[in-house]
C-alpha atoms as a PDB file:
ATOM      1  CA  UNK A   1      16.028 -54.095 -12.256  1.00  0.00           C
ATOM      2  CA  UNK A   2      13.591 -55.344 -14.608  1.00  0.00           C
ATOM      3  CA  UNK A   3      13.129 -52.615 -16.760  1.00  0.00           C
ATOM      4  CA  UNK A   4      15.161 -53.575 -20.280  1.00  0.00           C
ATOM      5  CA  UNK A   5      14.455 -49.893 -21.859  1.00  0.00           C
ATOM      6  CA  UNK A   6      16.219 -48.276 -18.945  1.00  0.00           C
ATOM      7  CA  UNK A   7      19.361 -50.848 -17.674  1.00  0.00           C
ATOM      8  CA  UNK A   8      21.648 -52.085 -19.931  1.00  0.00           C
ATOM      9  CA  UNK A   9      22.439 -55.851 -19.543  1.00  0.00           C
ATOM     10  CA  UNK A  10      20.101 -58.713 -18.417  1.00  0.00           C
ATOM     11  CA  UNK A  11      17.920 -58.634 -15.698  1.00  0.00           C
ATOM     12  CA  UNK A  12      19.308 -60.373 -12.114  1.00  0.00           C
ATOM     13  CA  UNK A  13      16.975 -63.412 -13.060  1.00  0.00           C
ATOM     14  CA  UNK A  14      14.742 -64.362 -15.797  1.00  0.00           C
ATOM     15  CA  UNK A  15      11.426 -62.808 -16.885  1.00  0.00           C
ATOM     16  CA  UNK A  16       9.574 -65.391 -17.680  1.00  0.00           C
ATOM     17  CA  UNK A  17      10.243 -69.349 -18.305  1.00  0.00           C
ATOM     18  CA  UNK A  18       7.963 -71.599 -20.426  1.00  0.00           C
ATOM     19  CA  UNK A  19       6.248 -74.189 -18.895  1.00  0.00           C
ATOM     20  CA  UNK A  20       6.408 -77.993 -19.891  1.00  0.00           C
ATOM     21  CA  UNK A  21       3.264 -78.119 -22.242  1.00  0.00           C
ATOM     22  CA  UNK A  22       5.515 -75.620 -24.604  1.00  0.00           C
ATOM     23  CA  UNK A  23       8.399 -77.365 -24.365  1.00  0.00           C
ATOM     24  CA  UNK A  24       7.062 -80.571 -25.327  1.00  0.00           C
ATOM     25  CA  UNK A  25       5.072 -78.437 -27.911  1.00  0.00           C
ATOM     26  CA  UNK A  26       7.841 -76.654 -29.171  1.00  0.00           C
ATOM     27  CA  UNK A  27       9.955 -80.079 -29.646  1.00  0.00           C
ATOM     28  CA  UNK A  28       7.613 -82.149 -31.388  1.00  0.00           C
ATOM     29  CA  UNK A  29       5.531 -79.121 -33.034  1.00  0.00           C
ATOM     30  CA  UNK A  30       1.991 -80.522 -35.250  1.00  0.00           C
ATOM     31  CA  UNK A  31       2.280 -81.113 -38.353  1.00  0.00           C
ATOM     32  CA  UNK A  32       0.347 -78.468 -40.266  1.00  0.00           C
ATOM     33  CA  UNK A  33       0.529 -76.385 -43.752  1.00  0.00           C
ATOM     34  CA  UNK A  34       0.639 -73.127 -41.702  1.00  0.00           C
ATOM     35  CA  UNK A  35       3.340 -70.727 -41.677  1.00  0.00           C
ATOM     36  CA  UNK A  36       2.175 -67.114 -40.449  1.00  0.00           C
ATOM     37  CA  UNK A  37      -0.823 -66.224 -37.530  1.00  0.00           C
ATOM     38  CA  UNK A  38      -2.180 -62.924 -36.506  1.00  0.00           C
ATOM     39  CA  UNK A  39      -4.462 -62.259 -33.264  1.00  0.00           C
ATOM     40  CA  UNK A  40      -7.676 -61.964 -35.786  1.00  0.00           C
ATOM     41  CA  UNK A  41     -10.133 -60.929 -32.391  1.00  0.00           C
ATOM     42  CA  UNK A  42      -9.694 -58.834 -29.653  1.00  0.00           C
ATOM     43  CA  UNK A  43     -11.222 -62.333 -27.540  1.00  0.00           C
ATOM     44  CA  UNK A  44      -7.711 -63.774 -28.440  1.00  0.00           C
ATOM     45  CA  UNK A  45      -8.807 -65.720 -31.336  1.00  0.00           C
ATOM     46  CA  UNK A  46      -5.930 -66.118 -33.923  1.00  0.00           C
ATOM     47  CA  UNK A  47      -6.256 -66.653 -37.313  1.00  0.00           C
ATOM     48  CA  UNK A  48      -3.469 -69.299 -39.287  1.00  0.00           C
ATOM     49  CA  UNK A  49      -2.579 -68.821 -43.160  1.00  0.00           C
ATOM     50  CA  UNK A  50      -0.114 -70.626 -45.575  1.00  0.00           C
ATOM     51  CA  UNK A  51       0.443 -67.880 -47.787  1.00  0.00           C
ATOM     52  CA  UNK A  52       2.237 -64.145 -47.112  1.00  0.00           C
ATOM     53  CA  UNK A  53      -0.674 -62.658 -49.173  1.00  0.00           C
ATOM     54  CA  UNK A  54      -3.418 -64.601 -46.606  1.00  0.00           C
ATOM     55  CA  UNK A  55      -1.436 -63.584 -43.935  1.00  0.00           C
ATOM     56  CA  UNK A  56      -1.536 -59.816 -44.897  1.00  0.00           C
ATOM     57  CA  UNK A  57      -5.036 -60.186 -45.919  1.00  0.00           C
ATOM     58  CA  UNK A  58      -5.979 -60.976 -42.375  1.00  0.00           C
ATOM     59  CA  UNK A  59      -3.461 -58.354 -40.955  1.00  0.00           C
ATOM     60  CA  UNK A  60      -5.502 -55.857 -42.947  1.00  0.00           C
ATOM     61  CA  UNK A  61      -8.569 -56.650 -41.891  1.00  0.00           C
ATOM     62  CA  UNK A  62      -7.644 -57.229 -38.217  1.00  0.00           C
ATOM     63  CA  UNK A  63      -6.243 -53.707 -38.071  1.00  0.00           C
ATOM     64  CA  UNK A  64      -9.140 -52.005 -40.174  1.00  0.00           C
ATOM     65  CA  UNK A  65     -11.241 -53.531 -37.098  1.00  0.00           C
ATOM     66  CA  UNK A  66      -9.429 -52.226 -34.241  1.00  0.00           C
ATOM     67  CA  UNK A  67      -8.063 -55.611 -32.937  1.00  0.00           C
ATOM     68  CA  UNK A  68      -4.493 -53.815 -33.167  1.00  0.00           C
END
């Protein structure tokens, strides 16, 4: 009943639920210039820009490396 792609409607309960850390996180967020990130390693590091053009710099380069 889980599968989305093949049912229409929502699932009988949810998928996933966030856990307190990102609520609080989400509610009171840091205060930072950034407004885009991209995974930037395939260890899960990400990397943060303020800019579109950053942003699609590092895109570029993260898929000319394979991460995605």
């Amino acid at each position: 009943p889980y599968n989305s792609y093949a049912r229409a409607g929502l699932p009988p309960t949810p998928i996933a639920a966030p856990g307190l850390r990102s609520l609080i996180a989400a509610g009171d967020p840091d205060d930072t210039p950034f407004f885009y990130y991209v995974l930037v390693d395939p260890d899960g590091s990400h990397g943060f820009s303020v800019t579109l053009e950053e942003h699609n710099e590092k895109v570029a380069k993260a898929r000319a490396e394979g991460v995605f």
